[in-house]
Protein backbone atom coordinates (compact mmCIF):
# COMPACT_ATOMS: atom_id res chain seq x y z
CA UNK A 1 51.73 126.87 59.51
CA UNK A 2 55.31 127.21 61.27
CA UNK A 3 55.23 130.04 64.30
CA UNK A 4 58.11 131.99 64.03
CA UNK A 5 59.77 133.77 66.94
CA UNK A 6 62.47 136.16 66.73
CA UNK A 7 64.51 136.37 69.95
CA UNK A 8 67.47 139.05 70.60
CA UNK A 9 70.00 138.21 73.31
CA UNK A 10 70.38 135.85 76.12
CA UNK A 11 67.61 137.31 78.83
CA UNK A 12 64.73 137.09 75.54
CA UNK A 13 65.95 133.37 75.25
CA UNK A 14 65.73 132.17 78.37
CA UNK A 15 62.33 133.68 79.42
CA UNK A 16 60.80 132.71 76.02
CA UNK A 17 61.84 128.57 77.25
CA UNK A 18 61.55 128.88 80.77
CA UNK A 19 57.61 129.45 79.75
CA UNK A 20 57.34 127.12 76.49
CA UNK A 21 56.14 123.59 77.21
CA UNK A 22 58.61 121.22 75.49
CA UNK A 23 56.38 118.48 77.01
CA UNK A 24 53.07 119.53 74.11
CA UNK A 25 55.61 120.65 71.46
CA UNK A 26 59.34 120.75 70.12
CA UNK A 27 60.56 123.63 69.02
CA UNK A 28 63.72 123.98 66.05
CA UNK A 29 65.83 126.56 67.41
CA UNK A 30 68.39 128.82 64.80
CA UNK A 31 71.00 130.23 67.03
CA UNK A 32 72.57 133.44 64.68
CA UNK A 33 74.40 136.73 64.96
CA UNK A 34 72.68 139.79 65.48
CA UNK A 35 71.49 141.26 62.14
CA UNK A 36 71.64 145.11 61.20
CA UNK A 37 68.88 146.80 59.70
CA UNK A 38 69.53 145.35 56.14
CA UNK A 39 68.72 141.68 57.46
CA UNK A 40 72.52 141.10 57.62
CA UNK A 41 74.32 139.22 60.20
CA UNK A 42 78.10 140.13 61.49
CA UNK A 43 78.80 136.11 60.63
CA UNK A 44 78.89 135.41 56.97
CA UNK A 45 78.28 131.39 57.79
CA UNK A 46 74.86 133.06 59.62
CA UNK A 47 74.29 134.80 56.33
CA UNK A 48 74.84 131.69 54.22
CA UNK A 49 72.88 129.57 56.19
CA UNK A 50 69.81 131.77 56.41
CA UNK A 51 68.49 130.83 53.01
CA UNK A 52 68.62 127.33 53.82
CA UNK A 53 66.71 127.98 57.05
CA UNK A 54 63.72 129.69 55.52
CA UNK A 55 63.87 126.81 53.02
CA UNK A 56 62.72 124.71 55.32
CA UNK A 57 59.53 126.40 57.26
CA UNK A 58 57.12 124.41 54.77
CA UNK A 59 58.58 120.89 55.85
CA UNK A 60 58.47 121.86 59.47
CA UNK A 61 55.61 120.42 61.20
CA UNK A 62 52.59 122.61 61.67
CA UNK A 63 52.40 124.82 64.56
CA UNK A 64 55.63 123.98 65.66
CA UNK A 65 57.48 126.97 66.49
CA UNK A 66 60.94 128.08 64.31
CA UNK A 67 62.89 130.17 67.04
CA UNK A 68 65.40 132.13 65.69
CA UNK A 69 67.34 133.65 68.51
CA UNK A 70 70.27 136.46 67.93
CA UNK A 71 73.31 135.72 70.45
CA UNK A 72 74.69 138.90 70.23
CA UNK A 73 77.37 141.03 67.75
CA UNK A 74 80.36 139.40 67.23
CA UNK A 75 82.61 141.30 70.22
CA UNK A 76 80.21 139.45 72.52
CA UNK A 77 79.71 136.51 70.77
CA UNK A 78 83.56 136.19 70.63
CA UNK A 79 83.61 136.51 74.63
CA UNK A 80 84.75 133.40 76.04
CA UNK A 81 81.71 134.91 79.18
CA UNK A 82 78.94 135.12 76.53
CA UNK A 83 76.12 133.10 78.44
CA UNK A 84 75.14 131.50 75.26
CA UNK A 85 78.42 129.42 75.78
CA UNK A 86 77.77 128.42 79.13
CA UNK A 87 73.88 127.59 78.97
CA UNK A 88 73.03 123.96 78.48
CA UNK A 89 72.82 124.03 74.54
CA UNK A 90 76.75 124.94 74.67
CA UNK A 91 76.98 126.78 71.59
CA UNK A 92 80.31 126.29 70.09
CA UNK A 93 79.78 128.11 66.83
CA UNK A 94 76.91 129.95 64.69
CA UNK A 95 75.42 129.16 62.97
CA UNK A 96 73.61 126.44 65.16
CA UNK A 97 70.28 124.50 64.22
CA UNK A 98 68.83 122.27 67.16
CA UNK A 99 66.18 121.01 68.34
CA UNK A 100 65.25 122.01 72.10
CA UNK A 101 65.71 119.59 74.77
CA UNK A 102 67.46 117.22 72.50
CA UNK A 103 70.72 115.82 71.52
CA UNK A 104 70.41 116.56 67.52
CA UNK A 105 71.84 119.87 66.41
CA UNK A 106 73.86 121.05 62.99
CA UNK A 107 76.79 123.56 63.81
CA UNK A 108 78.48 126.18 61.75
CA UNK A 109 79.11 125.10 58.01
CA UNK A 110 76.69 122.05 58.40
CA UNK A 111 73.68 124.70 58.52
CA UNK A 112 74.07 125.45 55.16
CA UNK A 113 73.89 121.54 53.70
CA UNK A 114 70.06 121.24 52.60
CA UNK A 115 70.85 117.44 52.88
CA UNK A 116 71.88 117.68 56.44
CA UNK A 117 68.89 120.32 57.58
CA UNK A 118 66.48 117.44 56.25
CA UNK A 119 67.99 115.13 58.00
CA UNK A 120 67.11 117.15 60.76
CA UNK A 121 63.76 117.26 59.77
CA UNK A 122 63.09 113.69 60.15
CA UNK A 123 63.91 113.93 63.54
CA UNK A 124 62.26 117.07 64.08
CA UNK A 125 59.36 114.98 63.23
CA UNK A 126 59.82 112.01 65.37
């Protein structure tokens, strides 16, 4: 079964990796917009991606952990500062899908094309 981790803002993120071990395990990471208390994120391509996303927990390998980390509402999301921009994933755009510590990551629209996430997959697998 998938491990799901819910992560708000930049200070969560970081301590959560700083004590994973990406050397036992990879980890699929869903970079979003903060939701309110409906389940709703400020980003409508967040919102269309998200069914996609929990499509996928039953292909992901077992015990590999789904991290789905907020980056923030959209005023600080939008700030050209926002740490999420500057750390070493580079976020561009959210929705993002990647895979921690590696090259292979799905960005904005992409997120929600089931053909694409699969792809994904199969190297999620690897």
């Amino acid at each position: 079964m998938v491990v799901v981790h819910y992560l708000q803002g930049y200070d969560q993120y970081v301590k959560f990796f700083q004590e994973f071990n990406s050397h036992e395990q990879k980890a699929y990471v869903y970079f979003t917009g903060n939701k309110d208390s409906s389940g709703q994120s400020w980003c409508p391509d967040c919102n269309n991606a998200w069914p996609v996303v929990m499509g996928v927990l039953d292909a992901l390998p077992d015990n590999h952990p789904l991290v789905i980390v907020e980056v923030g509402e959209r005023e600080e999301w939008k700030n050209p500062q926002n740490p999420f921009r500057k750390d070493k994933v580079r976020l561009r755009v959210i929705p993002t899908i990647a895979i921690w510590n590696e090259v292979n990551k799905l960005e904005g629209v992409m997120c929600e094309k089931q053909e694409l996430v699969s792809m994904l997959l199969e190297e999620f697998e690897d």
